[in-house]
PDB file of N, CA and C in Angstrom:
ATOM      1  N   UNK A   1       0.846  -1.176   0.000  1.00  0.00           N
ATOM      2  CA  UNK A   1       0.000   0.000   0.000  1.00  0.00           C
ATOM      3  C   UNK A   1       0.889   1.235   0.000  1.00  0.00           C
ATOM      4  N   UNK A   2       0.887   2.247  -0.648  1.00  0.00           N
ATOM      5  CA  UNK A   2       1.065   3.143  -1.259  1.00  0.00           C
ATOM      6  C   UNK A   2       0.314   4.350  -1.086  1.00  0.00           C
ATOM      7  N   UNK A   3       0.779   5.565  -0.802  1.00  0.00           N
ATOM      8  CA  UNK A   3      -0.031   6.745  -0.677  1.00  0.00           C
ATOM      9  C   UNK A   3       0.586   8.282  -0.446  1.00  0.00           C
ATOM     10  N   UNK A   4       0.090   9.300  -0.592  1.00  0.00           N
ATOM     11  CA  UNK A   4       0.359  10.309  -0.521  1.00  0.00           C
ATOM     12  C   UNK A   4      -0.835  11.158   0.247  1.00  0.00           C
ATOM     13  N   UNK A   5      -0.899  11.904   1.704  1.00  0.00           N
ATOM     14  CA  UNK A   5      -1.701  12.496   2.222  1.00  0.00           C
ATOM     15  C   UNK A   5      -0.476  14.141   1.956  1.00  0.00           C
ATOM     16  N   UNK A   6      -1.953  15.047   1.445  1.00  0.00           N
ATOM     17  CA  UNK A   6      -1.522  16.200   1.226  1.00  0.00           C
ATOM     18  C   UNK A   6      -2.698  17.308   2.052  1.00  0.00           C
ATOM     19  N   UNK A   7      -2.013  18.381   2.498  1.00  0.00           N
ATOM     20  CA  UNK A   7      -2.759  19.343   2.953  1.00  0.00           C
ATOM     21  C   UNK A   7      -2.569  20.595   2.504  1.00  0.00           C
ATOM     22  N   UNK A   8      -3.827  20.924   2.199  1.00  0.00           N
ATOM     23  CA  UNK A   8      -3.553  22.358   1.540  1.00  0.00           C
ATOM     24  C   UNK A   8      -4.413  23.205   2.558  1.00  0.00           C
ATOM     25  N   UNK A   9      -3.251  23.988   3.435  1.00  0.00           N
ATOM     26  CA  UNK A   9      -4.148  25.005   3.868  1.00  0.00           C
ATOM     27  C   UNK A   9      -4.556  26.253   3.561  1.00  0.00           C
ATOM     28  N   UNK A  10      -4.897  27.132   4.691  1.00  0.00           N
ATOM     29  CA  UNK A  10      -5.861  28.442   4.444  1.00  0.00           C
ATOM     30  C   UNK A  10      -4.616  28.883   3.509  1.00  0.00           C
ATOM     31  N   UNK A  11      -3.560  29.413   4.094  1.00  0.00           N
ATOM     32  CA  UNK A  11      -2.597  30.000   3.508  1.00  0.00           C
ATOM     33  C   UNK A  11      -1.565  29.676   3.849  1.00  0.00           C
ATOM     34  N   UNK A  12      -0.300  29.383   2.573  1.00  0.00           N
ATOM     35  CA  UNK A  12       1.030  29.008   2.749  1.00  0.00           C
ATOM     36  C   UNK A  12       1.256  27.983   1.885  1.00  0.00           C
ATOM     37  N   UNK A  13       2.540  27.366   2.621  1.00  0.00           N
ATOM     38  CA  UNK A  13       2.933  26.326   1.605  1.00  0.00           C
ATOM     39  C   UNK A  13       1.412  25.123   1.557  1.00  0.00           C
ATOM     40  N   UNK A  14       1.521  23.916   0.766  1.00  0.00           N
ATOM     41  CA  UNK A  14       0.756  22.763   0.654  1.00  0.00           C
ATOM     42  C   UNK A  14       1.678  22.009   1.173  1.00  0.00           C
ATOM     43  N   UNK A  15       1.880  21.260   2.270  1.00  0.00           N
ATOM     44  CA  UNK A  15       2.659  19.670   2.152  1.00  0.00           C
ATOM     45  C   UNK A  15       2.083  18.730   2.597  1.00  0.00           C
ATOM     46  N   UNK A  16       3.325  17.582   1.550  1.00  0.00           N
ATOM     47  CA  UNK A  16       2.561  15.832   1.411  1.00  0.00           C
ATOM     48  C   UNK A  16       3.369  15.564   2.447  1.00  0.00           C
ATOM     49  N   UNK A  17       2.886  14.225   2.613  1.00  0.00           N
ATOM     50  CA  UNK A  17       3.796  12.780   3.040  1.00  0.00           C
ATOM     51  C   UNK A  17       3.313  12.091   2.779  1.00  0.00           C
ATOM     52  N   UNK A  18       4.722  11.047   2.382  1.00  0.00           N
ATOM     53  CA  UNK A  18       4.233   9.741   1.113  1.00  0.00           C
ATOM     54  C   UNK A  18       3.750   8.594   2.617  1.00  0.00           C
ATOM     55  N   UNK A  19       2.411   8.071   2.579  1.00  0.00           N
ATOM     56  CA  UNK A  19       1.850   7.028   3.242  1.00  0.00           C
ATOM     57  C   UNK A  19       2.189   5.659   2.561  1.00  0.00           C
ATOM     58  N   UNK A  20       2.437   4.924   3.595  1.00  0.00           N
ATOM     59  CA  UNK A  20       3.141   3.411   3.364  1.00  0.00           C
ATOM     60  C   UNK A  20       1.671   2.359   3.571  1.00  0.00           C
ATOM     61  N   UNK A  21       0.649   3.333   4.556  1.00  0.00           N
ATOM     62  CA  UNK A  21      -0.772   2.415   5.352  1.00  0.00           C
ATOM     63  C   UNK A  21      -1.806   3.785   5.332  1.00  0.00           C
ATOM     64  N   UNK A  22      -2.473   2.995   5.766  1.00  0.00           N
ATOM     65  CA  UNK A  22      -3.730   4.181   5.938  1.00  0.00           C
ATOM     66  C   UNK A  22      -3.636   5.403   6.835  1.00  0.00           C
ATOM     67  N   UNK A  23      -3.597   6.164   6.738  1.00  0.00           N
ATOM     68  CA  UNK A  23      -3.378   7.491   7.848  1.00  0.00           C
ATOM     69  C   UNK A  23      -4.551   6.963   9.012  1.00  0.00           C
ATOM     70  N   UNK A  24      -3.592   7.244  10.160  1.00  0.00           N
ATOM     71  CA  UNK A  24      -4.896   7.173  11.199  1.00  0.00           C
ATOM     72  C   UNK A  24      -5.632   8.224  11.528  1.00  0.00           C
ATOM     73  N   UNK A  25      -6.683   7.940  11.905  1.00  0.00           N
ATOM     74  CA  UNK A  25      -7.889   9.313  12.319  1.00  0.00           C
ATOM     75  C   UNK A  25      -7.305  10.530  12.802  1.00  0.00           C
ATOM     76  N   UNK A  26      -6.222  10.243  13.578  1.00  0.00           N
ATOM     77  CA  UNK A  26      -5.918  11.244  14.468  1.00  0.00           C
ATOM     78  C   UNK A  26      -5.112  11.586  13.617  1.00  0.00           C
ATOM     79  N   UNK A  27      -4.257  11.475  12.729  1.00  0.00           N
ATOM     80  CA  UNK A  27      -3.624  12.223  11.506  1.00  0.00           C
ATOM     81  C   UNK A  27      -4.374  13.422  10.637  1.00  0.00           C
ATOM     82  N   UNK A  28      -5.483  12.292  10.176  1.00  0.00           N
ATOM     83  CA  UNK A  28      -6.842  13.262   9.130  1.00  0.00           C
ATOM     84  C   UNK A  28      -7.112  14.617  10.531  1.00  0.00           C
ATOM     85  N   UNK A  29      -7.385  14.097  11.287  1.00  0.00           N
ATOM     86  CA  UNK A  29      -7.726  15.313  12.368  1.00  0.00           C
ATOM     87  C   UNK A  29      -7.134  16.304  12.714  1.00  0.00           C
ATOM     88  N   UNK A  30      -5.808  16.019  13.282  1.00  0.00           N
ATOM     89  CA  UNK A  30      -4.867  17.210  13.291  1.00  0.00           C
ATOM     90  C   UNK A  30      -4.744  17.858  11.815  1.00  0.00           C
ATOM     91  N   UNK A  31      -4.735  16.952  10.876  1.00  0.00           N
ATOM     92  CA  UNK A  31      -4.476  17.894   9.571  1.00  0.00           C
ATOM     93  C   UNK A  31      -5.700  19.237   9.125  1.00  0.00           C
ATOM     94  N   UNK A  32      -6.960  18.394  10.011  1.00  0.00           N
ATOM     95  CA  UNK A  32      -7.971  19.992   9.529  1.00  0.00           C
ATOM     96  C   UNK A  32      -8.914  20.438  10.527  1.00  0.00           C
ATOM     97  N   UNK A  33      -7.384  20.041  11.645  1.00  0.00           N
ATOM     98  CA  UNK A  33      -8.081  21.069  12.803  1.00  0.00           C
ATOM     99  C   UNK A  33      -9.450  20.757  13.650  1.00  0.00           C
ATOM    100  N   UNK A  34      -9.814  19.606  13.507  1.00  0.00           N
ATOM    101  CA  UNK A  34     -10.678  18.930  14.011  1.00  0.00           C
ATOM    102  C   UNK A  34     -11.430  17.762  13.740  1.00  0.00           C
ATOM    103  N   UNK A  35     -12.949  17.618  14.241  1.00  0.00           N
ATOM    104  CA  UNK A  35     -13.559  16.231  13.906  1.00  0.00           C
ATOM    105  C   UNK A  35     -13.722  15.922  11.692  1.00  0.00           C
ATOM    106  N   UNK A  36     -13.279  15.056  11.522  1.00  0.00           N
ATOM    107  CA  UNK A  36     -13.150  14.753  10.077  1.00  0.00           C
ATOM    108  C   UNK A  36     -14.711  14.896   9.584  1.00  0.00           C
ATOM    109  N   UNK A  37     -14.592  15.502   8.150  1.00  0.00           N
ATOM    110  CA  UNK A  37     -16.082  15.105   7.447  1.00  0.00           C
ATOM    111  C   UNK A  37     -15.167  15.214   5.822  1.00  0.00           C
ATOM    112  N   UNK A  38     -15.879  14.239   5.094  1.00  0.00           N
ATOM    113  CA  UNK A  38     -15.577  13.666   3.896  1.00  0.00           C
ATOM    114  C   UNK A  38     -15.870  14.946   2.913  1.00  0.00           C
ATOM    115  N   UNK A  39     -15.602  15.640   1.859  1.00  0.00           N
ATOM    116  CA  UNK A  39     -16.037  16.707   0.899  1.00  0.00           C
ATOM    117  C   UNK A  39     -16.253  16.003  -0.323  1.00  0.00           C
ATOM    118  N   UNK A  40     -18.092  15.904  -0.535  1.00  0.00           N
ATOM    119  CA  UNK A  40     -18.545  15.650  -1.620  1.00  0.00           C
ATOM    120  C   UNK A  40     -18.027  15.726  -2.544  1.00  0.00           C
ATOM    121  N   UNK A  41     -18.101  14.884  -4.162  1.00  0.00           N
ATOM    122  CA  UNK A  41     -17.122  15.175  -4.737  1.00  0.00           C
ATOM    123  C   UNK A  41     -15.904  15.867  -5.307  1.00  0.00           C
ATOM    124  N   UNK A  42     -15.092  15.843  -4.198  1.00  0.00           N
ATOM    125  CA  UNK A  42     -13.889  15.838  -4.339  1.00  0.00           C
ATOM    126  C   UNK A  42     -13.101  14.616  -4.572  1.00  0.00           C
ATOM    127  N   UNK A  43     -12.876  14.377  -5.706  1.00  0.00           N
ATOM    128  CA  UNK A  43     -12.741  12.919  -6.153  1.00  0.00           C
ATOM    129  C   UNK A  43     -11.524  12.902  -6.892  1.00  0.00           C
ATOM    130  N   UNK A  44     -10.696  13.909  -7.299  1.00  0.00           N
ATOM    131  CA  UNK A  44      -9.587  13.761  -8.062  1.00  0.00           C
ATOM    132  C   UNK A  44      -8.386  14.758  -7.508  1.00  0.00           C
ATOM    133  N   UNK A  45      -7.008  14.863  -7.197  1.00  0.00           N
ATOM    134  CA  UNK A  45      -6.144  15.614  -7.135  1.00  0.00           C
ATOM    135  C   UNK A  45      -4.998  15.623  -7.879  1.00  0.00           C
ATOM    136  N   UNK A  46      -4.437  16.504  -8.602  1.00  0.00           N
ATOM    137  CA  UNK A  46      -3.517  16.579  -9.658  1.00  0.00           C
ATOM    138  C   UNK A  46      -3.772  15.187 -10.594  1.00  0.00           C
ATOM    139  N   UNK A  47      -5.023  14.757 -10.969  1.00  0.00           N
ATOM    140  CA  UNK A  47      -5.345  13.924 -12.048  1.00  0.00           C
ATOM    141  C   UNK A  47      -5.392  12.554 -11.409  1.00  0.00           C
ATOM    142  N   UNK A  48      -5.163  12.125 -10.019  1.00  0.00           N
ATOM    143  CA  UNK A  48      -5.381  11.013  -9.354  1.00  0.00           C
ATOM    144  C   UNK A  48      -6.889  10.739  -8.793  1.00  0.00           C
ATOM    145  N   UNK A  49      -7.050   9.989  -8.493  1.00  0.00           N
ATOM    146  CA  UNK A  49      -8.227   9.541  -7.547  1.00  0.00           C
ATOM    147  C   UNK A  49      -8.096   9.955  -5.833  1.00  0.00           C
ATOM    148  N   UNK A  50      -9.030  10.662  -5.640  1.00  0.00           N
ATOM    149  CA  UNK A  50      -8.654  11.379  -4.412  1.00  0.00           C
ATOM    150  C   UNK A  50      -9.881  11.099  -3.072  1.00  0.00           C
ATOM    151  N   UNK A  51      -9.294  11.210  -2.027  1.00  0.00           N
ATOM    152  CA  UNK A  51     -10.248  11.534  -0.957  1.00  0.00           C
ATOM    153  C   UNK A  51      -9.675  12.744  -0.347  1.00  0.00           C
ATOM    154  N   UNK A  52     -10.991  13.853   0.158  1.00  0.00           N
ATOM    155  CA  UNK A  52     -10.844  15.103   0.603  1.00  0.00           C
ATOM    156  C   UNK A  52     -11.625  14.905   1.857  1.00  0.00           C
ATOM    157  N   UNK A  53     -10.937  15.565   2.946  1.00  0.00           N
ATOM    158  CA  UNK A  53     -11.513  15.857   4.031  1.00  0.00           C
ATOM    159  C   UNK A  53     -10.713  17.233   4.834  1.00  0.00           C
ATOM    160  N   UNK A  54     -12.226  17.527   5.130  1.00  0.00           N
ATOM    161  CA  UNK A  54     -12.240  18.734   5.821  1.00  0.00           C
ATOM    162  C   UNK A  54     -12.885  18.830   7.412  1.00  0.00           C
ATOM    163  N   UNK A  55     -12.834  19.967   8.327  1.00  0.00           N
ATOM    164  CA  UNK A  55     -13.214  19.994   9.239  1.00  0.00           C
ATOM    165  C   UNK A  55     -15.043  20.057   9.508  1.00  0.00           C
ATOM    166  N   UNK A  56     -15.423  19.163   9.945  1.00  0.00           N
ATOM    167  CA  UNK A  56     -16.992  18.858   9.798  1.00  0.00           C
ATOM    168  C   UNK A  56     -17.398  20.333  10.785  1.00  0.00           C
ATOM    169  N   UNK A  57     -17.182  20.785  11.650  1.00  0.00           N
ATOM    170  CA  UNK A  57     -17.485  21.958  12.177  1.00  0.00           C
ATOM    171  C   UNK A  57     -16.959  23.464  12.058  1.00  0.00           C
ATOM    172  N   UNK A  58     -15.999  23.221  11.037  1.00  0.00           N
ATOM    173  CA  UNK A  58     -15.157  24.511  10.670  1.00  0.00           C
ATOM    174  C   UNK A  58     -15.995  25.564  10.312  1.00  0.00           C
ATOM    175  N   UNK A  59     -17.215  25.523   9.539  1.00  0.00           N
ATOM    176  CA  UNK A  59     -18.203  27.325   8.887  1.00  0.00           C
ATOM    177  C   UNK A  59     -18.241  27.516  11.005  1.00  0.00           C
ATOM    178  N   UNK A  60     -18.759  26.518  11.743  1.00  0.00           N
ATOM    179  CA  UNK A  60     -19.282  26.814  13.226  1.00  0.00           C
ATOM    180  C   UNK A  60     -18.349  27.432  13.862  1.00  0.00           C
ATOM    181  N   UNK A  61     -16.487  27.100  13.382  1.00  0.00           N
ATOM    182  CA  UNK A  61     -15.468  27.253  14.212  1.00  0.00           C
ATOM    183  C   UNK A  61     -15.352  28.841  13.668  1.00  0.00           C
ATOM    184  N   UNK A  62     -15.993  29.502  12.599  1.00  0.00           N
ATOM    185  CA  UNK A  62     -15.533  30.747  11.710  1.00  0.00           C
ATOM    186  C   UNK A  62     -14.307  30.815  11.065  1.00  0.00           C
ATOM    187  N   UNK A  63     -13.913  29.197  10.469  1.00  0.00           N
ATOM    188  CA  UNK A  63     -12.848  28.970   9.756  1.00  0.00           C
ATOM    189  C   UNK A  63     -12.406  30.177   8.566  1.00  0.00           C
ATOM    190  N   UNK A  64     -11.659  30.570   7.932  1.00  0.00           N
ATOM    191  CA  UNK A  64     -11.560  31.336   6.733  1.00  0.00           C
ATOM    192  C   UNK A  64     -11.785  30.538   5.831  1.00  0.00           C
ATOM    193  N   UNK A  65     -12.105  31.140   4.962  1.00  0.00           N
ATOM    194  CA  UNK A  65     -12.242  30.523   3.424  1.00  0.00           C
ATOM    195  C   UNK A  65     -10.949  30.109   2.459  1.00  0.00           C
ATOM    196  N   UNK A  66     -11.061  28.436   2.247  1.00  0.00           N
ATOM    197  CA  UNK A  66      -9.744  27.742   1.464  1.00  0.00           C
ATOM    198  C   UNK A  66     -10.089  28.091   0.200  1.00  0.00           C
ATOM    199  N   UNK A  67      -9.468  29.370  -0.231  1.00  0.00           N
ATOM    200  CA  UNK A  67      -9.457  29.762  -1.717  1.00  0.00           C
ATOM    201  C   UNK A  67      -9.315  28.826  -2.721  1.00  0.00           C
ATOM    202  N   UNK A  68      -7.725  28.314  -2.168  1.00  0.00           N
ATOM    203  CA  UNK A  68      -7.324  27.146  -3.570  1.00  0.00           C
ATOM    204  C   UNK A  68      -7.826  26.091  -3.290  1.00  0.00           C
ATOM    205  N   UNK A  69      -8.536  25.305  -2.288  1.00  0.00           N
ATOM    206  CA  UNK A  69      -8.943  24.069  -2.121  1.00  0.00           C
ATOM    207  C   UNK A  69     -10.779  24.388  -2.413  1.00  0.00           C
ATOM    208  N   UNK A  70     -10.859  25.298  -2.052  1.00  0.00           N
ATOM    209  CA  UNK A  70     -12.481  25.876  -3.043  1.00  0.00           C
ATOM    210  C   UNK A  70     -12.329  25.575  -4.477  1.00  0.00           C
ATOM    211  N   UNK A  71     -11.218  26.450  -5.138  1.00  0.00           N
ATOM    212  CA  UNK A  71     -10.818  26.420  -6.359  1.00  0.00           C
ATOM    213  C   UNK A  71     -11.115  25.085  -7.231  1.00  0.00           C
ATOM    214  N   UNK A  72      -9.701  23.963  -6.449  1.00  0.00           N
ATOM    215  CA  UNK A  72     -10.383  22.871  -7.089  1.00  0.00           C
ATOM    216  C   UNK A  72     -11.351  22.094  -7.256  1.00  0.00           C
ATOM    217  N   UNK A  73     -12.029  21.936  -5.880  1.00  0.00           N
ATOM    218  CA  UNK A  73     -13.202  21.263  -5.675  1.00  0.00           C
ATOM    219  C   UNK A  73     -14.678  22.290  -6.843  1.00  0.00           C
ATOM    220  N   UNK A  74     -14.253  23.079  -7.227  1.00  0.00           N
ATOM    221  CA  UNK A  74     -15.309  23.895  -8.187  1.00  0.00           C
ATOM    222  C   UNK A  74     -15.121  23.404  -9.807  1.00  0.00           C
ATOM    223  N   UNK A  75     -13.755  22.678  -9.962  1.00  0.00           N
ATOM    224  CA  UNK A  75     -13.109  22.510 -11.031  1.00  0.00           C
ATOM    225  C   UNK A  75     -13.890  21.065 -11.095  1.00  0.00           C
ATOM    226  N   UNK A  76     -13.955  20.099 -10.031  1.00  0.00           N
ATOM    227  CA  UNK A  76     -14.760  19.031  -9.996  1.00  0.00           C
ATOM    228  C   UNK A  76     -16.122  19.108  -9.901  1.00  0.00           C
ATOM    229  N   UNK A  77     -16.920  19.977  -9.355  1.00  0.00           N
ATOM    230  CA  UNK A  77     -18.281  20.392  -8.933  1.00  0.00           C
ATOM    231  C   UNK A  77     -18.723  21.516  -9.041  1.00  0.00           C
ATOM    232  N   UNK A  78     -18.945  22.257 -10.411  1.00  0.00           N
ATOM    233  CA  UNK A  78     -19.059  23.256 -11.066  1.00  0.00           C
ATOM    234  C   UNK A  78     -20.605  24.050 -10.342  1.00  0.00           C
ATOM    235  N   UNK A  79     -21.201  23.310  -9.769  1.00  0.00           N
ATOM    236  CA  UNK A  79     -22.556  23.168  -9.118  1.00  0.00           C
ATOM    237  C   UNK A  79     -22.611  24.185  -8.000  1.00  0.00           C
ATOM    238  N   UNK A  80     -21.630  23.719  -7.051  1.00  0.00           N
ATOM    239  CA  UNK A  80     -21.479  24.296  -5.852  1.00  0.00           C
ATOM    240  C   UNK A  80     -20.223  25.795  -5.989  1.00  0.00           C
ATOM    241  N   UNK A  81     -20.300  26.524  -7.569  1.00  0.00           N
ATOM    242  CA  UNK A  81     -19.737  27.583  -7.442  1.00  0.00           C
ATOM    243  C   UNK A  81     -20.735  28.771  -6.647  1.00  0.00           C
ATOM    244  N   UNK A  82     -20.053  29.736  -6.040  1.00  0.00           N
ATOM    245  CA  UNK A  82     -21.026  30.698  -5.150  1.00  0.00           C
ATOM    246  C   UNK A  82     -22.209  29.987  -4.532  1.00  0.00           C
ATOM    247  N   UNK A  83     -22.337  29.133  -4.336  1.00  0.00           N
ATOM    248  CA  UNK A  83     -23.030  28.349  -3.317  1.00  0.00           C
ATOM    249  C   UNK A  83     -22.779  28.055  -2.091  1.00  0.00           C
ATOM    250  N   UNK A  84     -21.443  27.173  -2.386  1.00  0.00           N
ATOM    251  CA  UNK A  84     -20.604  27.259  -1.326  1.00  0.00           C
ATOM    252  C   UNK A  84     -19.499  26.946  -0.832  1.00  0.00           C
ATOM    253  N   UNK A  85     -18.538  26.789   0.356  1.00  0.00           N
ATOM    254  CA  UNK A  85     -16.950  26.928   0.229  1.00  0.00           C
ATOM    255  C   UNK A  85     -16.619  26.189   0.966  1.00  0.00           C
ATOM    256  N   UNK A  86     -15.186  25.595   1.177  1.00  0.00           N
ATOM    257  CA  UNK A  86     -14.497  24.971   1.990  1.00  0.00           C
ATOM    258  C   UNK A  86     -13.890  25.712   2.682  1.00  0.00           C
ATOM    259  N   UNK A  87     -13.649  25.454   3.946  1.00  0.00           N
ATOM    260  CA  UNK A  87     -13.123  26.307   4.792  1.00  0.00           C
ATOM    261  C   UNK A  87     -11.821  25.521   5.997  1.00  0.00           C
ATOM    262  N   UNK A  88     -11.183  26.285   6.073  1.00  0.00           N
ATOM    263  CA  UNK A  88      -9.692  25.708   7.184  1.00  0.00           C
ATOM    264  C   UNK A  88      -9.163  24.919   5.956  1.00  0.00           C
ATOM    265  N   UNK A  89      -8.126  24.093   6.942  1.00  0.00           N
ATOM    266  CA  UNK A  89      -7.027  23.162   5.920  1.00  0.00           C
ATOM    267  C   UNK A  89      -7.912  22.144   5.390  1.00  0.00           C
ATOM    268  N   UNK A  90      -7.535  21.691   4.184  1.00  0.00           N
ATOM    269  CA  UNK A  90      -8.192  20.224   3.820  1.00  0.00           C
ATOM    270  C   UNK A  90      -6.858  19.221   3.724  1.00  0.00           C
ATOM    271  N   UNK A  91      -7.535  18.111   3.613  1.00  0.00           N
ATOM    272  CA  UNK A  91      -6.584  17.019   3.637  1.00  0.00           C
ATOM    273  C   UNK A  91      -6.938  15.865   2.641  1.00  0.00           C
ATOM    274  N   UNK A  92      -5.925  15.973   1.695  1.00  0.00           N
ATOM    275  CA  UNK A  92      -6.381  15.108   0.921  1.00  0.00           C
ATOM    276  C   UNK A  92      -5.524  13.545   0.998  1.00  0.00           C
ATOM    277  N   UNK A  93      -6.066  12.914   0.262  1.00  0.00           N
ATOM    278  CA  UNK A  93      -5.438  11.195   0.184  1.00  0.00           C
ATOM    279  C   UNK A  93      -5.481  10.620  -1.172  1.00  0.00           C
ATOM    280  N   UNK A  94      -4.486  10.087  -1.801  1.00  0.00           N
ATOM    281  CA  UNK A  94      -4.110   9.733  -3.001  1.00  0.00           C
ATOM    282  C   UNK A  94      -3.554   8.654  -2.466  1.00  0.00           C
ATOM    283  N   UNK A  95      -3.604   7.302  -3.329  1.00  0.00           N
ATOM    284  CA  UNK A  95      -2.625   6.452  -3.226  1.00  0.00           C
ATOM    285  C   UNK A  95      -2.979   5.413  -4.445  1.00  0.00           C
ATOM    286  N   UNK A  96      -2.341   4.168  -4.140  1.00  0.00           N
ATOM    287  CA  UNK A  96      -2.785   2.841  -5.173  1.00  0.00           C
ATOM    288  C   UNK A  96      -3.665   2.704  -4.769  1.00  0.00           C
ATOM    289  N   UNK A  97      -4.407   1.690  -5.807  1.00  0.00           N
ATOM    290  CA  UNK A  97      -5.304   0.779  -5.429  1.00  0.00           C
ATOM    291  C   UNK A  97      -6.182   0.486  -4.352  1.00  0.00           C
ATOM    292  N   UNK A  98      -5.273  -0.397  -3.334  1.00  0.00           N
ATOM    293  CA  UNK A  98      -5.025  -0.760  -2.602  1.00  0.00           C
ATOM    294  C   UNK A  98      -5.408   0.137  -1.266  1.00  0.00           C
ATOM    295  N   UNK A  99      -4.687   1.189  -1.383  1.00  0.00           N
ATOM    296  CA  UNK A  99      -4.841   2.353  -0.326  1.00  0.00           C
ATOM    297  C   UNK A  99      -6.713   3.170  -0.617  1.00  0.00           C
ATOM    298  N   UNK A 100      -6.739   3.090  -1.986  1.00  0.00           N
ATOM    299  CA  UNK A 100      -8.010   3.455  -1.813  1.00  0.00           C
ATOM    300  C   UNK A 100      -9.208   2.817  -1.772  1.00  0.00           C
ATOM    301  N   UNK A 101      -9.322   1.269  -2.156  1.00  0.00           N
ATOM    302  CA  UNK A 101     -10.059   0.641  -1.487  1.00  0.00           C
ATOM    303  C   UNK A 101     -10.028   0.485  -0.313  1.00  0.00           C
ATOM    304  N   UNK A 102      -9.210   0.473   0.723  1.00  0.00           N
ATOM    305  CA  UNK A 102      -8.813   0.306   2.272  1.00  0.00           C
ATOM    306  C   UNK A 102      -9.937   1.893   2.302  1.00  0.00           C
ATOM    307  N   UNK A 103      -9.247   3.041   1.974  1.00  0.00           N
ATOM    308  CA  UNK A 103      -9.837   4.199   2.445  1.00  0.00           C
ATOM    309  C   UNK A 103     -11.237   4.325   2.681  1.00  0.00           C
TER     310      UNK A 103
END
């Protein structure tokens, strides 16, 4: 198993780390600042098969608005432009196969 968990936050750099196993909860968590919730299709990152997660209480926490992680998820879900936004860090998950059936 094979993988890459990436976070793109509010502002600054983006960084990965290449995953060998499944990230544990408490990984996804610290990465977006709290309890995990899955972001509707968000299904692809730099042309891979992706899982996105974001902070399930972040609009409640008065997170700021993730410009570039809005950005893409609009590029996948043209639907939810000015509708509505992602907010705090997201965390995404790429890997084989393998890693994303496990996911």
């Amino acid at each position: 198993m094979r993988g890459l968990l990436t976070i793109i936050p509010v502002s600054g750099a983006v960084s990965s780390k290449e995953l060998a196993a499944l990230p544990a909860l408490e990984e996804l968590q610290r990465g977006v600042g709290g309890d995990i919730e899955l972001v509707p299709y968000f299904t692809k990152y730099e042309g891979k098969p992706c899982v996105a997660f974001c902070d399930e209480d972040g609009k409640h926490k008065g997170m700021p608005i993730n410009q570039r992680a809005t950005a893409l998820w609009y590029e996948m879900e043209p639907r939810f432009m000015g509708r509505d936004v992602l907010v705090g860090p997201i965390v995404i998950v790429t890997g084989d196969k393998a890693l994303m059936r496990e996911l």
